[in-house]
C-alpha atoms as a PDB file:
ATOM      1  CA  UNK A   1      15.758 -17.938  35.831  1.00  0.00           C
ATOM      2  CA  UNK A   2      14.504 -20.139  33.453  1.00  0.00           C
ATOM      3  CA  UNK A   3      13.554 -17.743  31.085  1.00  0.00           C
ATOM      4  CA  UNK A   4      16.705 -15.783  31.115  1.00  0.00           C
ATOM      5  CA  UNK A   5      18.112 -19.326  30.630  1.00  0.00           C
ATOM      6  CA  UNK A   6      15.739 -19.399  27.131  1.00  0.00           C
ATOM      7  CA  UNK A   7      16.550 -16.605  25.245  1.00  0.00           C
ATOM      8  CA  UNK A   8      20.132 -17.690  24.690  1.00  0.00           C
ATOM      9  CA  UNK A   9      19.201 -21.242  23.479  1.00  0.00           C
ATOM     10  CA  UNK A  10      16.549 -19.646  20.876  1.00  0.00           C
ATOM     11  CA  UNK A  11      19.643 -17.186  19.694  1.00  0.00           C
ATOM     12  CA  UNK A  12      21.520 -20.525  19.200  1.00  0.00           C
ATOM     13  CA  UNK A  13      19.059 -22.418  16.977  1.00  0.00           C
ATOM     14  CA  UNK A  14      18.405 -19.576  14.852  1.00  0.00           C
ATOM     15  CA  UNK A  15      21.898 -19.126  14.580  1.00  0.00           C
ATOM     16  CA  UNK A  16      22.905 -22.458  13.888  1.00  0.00           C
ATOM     17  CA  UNK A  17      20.215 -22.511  10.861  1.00  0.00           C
ATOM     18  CA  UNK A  18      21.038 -19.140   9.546  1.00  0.00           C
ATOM     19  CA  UNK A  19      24.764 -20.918   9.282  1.00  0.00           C
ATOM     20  CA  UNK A  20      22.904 -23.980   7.527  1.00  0.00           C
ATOM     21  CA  UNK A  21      20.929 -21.853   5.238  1.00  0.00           C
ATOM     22  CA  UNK A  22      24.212 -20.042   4.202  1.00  0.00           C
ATOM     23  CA  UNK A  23      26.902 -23.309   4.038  1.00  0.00           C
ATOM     24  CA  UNK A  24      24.959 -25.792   2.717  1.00  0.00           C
ATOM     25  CA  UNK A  25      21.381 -24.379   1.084  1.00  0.00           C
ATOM     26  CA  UNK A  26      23.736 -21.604  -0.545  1.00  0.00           C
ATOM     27  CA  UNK A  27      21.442 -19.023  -0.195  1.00  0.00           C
ATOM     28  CA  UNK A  28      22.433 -15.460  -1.378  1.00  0.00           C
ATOM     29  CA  UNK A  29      23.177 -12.893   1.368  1.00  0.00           C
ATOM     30  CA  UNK A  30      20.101 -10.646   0.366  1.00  0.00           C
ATOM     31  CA  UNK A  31      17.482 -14.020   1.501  1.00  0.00           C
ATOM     32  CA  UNK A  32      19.818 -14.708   4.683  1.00  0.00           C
ATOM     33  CA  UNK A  33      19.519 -11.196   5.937  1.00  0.00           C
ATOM     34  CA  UNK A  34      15.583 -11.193   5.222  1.00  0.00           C
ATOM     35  CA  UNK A  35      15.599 -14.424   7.434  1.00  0.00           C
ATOM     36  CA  UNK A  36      17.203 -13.112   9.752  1.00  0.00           C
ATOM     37  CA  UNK A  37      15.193 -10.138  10.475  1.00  0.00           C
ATOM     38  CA  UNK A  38      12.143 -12.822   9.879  1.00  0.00           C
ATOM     39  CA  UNK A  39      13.357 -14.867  12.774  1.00  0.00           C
ATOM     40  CA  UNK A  40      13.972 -12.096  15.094  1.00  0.00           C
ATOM     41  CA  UNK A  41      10.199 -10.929  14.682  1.00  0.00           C
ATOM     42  CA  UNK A  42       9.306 -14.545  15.515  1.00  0.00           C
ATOM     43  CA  UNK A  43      11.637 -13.917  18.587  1.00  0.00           C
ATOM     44  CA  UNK A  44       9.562 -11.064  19.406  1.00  0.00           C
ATOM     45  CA  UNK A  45       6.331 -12.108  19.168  1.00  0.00           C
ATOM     46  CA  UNK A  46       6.533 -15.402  20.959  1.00  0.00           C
ATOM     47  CA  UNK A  47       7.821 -12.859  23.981  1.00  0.00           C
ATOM     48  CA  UNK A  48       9.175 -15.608  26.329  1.00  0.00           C
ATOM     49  CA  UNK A  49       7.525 -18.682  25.124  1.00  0.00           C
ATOM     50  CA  UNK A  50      10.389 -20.915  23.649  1.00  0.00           C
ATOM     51  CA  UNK A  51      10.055 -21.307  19.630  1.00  0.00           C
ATOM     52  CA  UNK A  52       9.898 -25.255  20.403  1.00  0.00           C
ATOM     53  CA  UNK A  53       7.143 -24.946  21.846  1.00  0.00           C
ATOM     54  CA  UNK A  54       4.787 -22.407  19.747  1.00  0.00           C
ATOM     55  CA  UNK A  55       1.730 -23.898  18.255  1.00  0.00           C
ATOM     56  CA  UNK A  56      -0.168 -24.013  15.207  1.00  0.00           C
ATOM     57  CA  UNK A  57      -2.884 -21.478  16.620  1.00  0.00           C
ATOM     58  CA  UNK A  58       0.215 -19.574  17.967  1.00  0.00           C
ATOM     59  CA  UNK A  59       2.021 -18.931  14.562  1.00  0.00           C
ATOM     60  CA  UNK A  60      -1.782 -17.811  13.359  1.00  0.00           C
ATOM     61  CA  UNK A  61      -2.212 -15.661  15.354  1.00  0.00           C
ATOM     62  CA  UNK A  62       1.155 -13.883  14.739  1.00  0.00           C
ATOM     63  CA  UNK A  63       0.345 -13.468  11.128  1.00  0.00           C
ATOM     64  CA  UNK A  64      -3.178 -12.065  12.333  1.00  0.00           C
ATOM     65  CA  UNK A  65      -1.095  -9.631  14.261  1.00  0.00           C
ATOM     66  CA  UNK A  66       0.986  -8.413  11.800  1.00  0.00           C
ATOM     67  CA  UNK A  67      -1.469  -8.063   9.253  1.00  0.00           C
ATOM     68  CA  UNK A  68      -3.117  -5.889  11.775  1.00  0.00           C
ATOM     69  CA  UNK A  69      -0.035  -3.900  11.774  1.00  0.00           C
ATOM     70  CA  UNK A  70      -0.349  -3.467   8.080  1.00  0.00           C
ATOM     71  CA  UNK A  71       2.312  -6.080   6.441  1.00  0.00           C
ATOM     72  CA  UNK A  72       1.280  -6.619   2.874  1.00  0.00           C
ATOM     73  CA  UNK A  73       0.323 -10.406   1.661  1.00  0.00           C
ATOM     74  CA  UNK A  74       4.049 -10.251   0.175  1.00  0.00           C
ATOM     75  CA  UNK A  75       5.667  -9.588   3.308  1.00  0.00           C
ATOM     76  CA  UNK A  76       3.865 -11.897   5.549  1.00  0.00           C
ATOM     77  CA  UNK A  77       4.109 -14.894   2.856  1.00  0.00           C
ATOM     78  CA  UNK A  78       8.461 -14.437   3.118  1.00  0.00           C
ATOM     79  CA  UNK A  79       7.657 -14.305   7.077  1.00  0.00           C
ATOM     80  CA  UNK A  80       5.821 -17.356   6.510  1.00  0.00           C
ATOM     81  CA  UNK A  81       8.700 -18.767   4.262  1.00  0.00           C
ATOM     82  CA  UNK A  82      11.439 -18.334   6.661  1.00  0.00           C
ATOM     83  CA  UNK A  83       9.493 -19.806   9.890  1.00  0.00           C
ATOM     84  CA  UNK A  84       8.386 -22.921   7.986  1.00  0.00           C
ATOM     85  CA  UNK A  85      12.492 -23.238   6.458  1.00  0.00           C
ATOM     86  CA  UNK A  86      13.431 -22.526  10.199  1.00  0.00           C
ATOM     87  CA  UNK A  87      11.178 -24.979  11.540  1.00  0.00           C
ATOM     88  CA  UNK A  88      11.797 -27.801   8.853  1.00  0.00           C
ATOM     89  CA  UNK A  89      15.857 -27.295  10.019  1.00  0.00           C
ATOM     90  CA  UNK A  90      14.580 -27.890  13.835  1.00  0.00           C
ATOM     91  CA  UNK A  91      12.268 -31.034  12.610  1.00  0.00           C
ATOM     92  CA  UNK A  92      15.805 -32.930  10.439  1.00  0.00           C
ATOM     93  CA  UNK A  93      17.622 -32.280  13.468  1.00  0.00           C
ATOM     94  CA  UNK A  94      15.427 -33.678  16.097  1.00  0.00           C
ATOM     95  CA  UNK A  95      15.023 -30.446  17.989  1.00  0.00           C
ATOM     96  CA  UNK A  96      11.395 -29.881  17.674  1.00  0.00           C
ATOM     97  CA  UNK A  97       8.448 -32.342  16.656  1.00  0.00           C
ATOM     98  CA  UNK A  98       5.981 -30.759  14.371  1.00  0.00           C
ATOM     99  CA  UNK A  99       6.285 -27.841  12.232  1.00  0.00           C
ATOM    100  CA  UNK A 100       3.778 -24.553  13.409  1.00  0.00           C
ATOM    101  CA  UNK A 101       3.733 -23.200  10.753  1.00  0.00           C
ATOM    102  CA  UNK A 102       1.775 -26.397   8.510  1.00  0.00           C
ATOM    103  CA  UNK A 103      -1.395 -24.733   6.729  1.00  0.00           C
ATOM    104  CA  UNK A 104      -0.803 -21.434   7.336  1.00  0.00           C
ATOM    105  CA  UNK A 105      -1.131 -19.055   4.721  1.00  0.00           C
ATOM    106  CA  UNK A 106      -0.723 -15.086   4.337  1.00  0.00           C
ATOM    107  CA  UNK A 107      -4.388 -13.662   3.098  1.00  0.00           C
ATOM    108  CA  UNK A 108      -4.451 -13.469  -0.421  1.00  0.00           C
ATOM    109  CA  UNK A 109      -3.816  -9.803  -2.192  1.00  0.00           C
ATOM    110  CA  UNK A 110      -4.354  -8.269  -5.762  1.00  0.00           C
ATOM    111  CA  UNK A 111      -1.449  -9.683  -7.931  1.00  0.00           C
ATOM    112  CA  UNK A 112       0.304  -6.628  -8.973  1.00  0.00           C
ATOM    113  CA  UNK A 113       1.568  -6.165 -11.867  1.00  0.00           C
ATOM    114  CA  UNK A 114       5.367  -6.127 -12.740  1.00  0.00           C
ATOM    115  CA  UNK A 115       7.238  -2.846 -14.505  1.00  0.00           C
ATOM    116  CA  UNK A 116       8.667  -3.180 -17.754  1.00  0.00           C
ATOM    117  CA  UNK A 117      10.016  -1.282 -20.279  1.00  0.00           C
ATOM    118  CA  UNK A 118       8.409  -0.855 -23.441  1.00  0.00           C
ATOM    119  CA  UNK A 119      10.133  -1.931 -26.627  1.00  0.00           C
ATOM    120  CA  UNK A 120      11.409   1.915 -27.365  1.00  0.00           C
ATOM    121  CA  UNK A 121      12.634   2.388 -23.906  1.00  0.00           C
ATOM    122  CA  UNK A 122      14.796  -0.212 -24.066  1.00  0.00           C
ATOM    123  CA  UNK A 123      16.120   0.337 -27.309  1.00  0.00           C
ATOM    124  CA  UNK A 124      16.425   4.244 -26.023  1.00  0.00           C
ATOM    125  CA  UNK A 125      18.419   2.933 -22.946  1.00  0.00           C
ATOM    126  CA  UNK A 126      21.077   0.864 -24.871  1.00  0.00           C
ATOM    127  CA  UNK A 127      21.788   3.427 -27.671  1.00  0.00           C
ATOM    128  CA  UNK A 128      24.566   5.376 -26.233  1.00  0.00           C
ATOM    129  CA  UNK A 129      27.707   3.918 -27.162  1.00  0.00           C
ATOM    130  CA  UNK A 130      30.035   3.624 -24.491  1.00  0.00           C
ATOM    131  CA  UNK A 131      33.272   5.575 -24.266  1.00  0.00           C
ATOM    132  CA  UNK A 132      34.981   4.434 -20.989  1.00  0.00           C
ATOM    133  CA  UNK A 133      35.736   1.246 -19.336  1.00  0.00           C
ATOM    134  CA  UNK A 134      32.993   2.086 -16.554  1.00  0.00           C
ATOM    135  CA  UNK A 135      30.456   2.650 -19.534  1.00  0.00           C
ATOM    136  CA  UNK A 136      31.486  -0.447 -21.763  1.00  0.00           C
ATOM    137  CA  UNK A 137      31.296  -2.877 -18.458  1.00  0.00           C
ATOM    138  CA  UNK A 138      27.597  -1.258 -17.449  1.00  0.00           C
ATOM    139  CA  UNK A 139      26.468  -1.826 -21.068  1.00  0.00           C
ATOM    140  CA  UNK A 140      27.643  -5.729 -20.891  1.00  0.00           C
ATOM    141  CA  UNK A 141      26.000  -5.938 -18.081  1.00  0.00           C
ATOM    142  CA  UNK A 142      22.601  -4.670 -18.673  1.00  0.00           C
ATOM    143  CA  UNK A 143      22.369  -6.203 -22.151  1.00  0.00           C
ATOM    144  CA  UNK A 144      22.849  -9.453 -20.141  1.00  0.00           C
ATOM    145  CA  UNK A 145      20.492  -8.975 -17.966  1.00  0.00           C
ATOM    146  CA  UNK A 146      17.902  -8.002 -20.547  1.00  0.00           C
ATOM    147  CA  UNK A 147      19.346 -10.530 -23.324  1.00  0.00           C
ATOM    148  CA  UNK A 148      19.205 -13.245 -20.922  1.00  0.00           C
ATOM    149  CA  UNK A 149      16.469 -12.062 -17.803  1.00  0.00           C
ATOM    150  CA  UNK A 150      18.641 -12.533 -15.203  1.00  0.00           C
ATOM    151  CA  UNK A 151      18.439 -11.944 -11.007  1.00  0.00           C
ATOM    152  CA  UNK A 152      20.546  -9.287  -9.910  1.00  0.00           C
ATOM    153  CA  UNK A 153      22.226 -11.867  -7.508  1.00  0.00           C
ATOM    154  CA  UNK A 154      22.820 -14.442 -10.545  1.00  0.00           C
ATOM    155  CA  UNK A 155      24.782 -11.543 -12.028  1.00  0.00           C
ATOM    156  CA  UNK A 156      26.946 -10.618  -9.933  1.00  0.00           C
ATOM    157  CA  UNK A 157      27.652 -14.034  -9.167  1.00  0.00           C
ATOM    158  CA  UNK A 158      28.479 -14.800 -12.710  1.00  0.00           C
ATOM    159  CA  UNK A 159      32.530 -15.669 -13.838  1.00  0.00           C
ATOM    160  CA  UNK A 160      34.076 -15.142 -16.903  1.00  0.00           C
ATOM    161  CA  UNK A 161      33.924 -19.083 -17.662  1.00  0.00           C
ATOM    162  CA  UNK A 162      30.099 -19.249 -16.890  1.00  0.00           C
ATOM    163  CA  UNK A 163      29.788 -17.416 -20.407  1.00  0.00           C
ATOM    164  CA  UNK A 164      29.870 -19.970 -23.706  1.00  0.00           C
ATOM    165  CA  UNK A 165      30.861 -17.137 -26.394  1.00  0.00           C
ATOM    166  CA  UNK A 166      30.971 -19.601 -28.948  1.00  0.00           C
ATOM    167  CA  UNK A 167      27.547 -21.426 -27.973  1.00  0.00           C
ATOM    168  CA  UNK A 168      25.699 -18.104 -27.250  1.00  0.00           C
ATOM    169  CA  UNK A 169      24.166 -18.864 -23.023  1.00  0.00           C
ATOM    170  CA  UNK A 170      25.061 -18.309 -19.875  1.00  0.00           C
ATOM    171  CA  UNK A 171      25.577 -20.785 -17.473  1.00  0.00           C
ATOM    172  CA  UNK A 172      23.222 -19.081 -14.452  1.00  0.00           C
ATOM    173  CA  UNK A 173      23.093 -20.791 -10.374  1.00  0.00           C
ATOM    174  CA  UNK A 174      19.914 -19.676  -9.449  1.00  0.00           C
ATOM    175  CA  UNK A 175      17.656 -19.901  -5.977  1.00  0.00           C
ATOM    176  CA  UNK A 176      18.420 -22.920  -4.344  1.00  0.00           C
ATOM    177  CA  UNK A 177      21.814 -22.655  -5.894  1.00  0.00           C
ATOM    178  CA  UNK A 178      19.376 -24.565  -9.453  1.00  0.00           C
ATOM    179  CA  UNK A 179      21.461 -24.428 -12.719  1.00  0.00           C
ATOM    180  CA  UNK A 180      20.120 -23.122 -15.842  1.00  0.00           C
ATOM    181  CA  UNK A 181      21.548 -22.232 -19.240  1.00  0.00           C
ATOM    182  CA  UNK A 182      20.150 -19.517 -21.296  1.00  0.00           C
ATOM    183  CA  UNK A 183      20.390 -18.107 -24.272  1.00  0.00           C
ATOM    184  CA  UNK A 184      22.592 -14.922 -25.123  1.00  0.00           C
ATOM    185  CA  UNK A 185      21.472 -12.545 -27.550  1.00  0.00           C
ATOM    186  CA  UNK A 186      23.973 -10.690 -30.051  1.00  0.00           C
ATOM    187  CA  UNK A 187      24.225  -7.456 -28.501  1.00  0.00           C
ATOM    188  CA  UNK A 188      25.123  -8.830 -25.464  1.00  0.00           C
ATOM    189  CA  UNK A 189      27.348 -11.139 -26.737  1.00  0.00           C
ATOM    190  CA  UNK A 190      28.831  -8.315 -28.844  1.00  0.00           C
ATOM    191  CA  UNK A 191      29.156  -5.918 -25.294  1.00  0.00           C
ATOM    192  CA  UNK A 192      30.825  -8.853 -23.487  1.00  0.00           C
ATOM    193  CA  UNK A 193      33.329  -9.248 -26.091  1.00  0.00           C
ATOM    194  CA  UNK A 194      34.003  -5.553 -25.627  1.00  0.00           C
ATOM    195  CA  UNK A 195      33.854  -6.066 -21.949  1.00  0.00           C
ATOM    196  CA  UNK A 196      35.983  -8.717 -21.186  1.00  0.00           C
ATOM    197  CA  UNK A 197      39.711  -7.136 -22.527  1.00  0.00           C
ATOM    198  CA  UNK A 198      39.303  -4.370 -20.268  1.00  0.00           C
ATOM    199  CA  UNK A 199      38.376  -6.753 -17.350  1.00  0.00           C
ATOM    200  CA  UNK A 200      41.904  -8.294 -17.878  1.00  0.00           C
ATOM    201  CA  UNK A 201      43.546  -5.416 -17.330  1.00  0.00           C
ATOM    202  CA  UNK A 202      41.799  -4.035 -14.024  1.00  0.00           C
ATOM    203  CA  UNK A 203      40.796  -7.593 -12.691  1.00  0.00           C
ATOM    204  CA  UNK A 204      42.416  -8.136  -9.167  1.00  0.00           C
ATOM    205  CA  UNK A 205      44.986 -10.875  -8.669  1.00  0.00           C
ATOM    206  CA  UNK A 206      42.943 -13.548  -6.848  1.00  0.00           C
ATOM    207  CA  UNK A 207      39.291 -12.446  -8.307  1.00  0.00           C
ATOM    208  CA  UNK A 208      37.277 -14.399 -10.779  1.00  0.00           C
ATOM    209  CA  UNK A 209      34.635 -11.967 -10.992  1.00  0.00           C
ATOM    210  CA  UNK A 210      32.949 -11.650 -14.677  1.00  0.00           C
ATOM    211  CA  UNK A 211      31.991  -7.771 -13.422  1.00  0.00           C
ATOM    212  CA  UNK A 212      34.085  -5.926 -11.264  1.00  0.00           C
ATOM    213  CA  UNK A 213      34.661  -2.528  -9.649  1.00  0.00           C
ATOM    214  CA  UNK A 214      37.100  -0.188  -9.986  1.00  0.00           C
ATOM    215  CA  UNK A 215      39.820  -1.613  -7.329  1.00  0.00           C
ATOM    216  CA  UNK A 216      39.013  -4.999 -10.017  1.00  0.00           C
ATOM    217  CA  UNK A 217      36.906  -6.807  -6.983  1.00  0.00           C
ATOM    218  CA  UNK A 218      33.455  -8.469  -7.548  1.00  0.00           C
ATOM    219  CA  UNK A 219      30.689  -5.800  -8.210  1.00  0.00           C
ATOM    220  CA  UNK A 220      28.086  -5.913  -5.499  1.00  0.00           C
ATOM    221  CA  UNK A 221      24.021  -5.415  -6.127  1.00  0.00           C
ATOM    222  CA  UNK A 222      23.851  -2.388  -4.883  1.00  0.00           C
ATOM    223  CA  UNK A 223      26.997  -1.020  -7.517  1.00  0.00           C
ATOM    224  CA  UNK A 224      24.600  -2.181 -10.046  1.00  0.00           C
ATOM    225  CA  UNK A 225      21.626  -0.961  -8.854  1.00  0.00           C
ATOM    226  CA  UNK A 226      22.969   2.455  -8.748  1.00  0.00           C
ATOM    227  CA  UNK A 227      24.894   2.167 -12.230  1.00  0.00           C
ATOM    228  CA  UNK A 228      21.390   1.252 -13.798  1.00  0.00           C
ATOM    229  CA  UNK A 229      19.637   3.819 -12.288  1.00  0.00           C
ATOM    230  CA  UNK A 230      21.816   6.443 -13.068  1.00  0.00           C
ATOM    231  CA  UNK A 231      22.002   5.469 -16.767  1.00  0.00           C
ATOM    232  CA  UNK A 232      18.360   5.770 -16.565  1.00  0.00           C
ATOM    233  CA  UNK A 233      18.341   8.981 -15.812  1.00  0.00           C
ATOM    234  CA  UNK A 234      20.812  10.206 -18.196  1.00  0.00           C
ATOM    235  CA  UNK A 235      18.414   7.959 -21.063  1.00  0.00           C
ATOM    236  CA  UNK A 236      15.589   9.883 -19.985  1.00  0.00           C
ATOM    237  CA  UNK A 237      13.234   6.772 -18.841  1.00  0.00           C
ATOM    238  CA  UNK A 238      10.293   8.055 -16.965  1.00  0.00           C
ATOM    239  CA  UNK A 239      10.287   5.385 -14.592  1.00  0.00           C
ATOM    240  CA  UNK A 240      12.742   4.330 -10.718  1.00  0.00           C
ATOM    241  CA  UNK A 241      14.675   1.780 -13.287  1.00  0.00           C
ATOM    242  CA  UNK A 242      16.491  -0.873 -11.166  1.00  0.00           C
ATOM    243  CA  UNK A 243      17.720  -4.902 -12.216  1.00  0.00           C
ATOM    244  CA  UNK A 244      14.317  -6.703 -11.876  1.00  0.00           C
ATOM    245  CA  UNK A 245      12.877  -4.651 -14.619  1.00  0.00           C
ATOM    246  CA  UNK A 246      14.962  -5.790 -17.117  1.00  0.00           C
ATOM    247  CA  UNK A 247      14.281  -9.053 -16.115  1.00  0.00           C
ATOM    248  CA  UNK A 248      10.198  -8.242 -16.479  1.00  0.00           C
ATOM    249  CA  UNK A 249      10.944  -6.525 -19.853  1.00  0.00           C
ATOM    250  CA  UNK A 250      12.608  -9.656 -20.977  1.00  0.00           C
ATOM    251  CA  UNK A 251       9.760 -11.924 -19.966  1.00  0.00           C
ATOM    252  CA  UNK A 252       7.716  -9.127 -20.944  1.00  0.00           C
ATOM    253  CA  UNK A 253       9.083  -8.809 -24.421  1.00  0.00           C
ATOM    254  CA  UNK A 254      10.023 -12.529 -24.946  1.00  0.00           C
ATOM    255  CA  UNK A 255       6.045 -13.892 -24.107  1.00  0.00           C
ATOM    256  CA  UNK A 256       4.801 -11.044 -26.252  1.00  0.00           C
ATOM    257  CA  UNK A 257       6.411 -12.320 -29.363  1.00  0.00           C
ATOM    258  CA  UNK A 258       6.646 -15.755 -28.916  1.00  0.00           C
ATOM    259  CA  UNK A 259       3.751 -16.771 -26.637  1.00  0.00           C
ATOM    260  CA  UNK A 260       5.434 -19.627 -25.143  1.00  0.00           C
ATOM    261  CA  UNK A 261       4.751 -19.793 -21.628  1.00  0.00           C
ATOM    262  CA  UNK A 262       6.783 -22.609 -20.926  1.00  0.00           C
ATOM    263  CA  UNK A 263      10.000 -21.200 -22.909  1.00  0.00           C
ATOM    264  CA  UNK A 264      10.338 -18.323 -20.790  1.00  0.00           C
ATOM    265  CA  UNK A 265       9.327 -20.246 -17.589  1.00  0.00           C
ATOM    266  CA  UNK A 266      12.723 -22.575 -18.288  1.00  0.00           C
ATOM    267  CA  UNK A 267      14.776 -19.196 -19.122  1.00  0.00           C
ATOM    268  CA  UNK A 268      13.528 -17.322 -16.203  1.00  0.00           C
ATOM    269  CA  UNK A 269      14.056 -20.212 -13.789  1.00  0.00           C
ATOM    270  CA  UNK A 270      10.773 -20.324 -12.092  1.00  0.00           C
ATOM    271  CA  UNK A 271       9.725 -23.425 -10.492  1.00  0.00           C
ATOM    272  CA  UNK A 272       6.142 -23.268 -10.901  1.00  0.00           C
ATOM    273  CA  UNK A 273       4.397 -22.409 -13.885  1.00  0.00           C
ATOM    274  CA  UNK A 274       2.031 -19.878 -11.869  1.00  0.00           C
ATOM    275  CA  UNK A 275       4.707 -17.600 -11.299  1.00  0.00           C
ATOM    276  CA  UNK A 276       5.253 -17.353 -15.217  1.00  0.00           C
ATOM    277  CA  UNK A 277       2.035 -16.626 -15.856  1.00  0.00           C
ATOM    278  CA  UNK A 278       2.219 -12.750 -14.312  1.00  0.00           C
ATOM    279  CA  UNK A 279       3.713 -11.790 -17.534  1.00  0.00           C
ATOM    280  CA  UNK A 280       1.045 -13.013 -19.530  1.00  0.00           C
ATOM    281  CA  UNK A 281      -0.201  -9.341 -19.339  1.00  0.00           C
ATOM    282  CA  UNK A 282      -0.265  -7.766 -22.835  1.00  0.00           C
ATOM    283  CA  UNK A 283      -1.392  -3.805 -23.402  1.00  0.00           C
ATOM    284  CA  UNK A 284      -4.648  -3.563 -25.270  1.00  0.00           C
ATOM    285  CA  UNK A 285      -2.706  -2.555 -28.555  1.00  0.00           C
ATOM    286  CA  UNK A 286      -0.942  -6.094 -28.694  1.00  0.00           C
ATOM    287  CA  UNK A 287      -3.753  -8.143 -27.772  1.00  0.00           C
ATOM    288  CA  UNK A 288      -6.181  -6.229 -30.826  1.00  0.00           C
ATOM    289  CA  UNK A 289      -3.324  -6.529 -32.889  1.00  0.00           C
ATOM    290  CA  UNK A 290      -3.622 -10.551 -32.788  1.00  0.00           C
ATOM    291  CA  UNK A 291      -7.136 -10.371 -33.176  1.00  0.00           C
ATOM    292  CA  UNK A 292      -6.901  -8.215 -36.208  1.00  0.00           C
ATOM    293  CA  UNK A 293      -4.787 -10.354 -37.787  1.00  0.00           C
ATOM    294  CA  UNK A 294      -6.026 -13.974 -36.676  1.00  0.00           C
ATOM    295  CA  UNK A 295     -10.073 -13.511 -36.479  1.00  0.00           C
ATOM    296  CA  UNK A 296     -11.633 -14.385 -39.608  1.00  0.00           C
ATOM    297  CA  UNK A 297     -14.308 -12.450 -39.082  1.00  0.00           C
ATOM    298  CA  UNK A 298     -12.139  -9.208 -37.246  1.00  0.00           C
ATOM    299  CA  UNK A 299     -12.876  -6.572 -40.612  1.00  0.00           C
ATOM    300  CA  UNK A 300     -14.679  -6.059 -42.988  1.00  0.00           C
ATOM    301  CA  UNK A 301     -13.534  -7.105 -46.099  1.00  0.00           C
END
């Protein structure tokens, strides 16, 4: 009796923090739902042991488990991520006393590399000029996201007044609903300013949407993930394109020609400096291109 009497009070703390997470941390839909599913494989694996009372050894062995199962070092680090938020929500509100999940981490794993478009692919992907109001809103919005290296969720949560015309950024909310500004580049700029007439006249009567569909609602990610990749394939570019790889090409691109780590750190809105650094990749090409040009000693004279 008792543990049919469990089950329902476990379904009610995770509920109540999935709630919290949502209200008041503000994070996106996409990270709730991966929670979610996080929490529920929690649920399963502590079988009817009540999530108060798993242990440190407990929560190990569940990531043991799992990477038994296969889970990449990726996966079981956001596993990790969601038990610790879960269990930090229990801890503020007295429910539990320690937090499992302390000094647990997901074995380590070969960083991979991000995708990015070369220089000529990109310029290849914005050269058609567009012809209908479907094509010029697309083109705003992927020159934004490569002018500026935005999320695909800070996107589509953008407004018209989140864009300075006049001062060239975007005002971006970010993870952990952070505020940045970043720069806008002309062609974006130029592709908004095309954009934003032909918003007026399809917007809906009570949406503030910067992009929109056509019934003049708020675009969701997975309208723009299909826009992009479509336009990819019409471009000809030889790789799956989707948003997050014009966010790498713009860090990509950006740390290439500048070298300023930091810079692209602020723009990108990473917290830690170690994240950054992924993108300090450069093709063989680039890197004996520097060294031509800045070893004394590089050629013979």
């Amino acid at each position: 009796m008792a543990d049919d009497l469990q089950q329902p009070e476990t379904d009610r703390l995770i509920t109540q923090f999935l709630g919290f997470i949502q209200s008041e941390q503000r994070y996106s839909p996409h990270t709730h739902d991966n929670y979610a599913r996080d929490l529920q494989t929690l649920q399963t694996l502590a079988g009817k042991t009540p999530l108060t009372e798993l242990s440190n050894f407990d929560l190990r062995g569940f990531v043991a488990r799992l990477h038994g199962k296969g889970l990449s070092s990726a996966s079981l680090a956001r596993h990790l991520s969601a038990w610790r938020s879960f269990y930090r929500y229990l801890n503020r509100q007295r429910l539990c006393q320690n937090n499992p999940c302390l000094g647990i981490r997901p074995p380590k794993a070969a960083r991979r590399l991000p995708d990015a478009l070369s220089p000529d692919q990109t310029q290849r992907l914005f050269s058609q000029p567009p012809e209908t109001w479907l094509e010029t809103r697309d083109q705003a919005m992927f020159e934004l996201l490569y002018s500026s290296g935005l999320r695909l969720s800070e996107l589509t949560g953008l407004n018209p007044n989140d864009i300075d015309l006049h001062d060239a950024t975007v005002q971006v909310t970010g993870k952990g609903n952070k505020q940045r500004r970043v720069p806008v580049g002309q062609y974006a700029l130029q592709a908004l300013q095309r954009w934003l007439p032909l918003r007026q006249e399809k917007i809906a009567a009570d949406e503030t949407a910067l992009f929109i569909n056509q019934n003049g609602k708020r675009l969701s990610s997975r309208q723009v993930q299909n826009r992009l990749k479509t336009l990819g394939i019409q471009q000809n570019i030889p790789v799956g394109l989707h948003p997050h790889m014009l966010r790498h090409s713009f860090a990509t691109h950006v740390l290439q020609s500048s070298g300023d780590l930091r810079a692209v750190q602020e723009m990108l809105g990473h917290a830690s400096i170690s994240t950054t650094q992924v993108y300090t990749h450069l093709d063989f090409q680039h890197l004996a291109k520097i060294y031509d040009a800045a070893h004394p000693r590089a050629k013979k004279k």
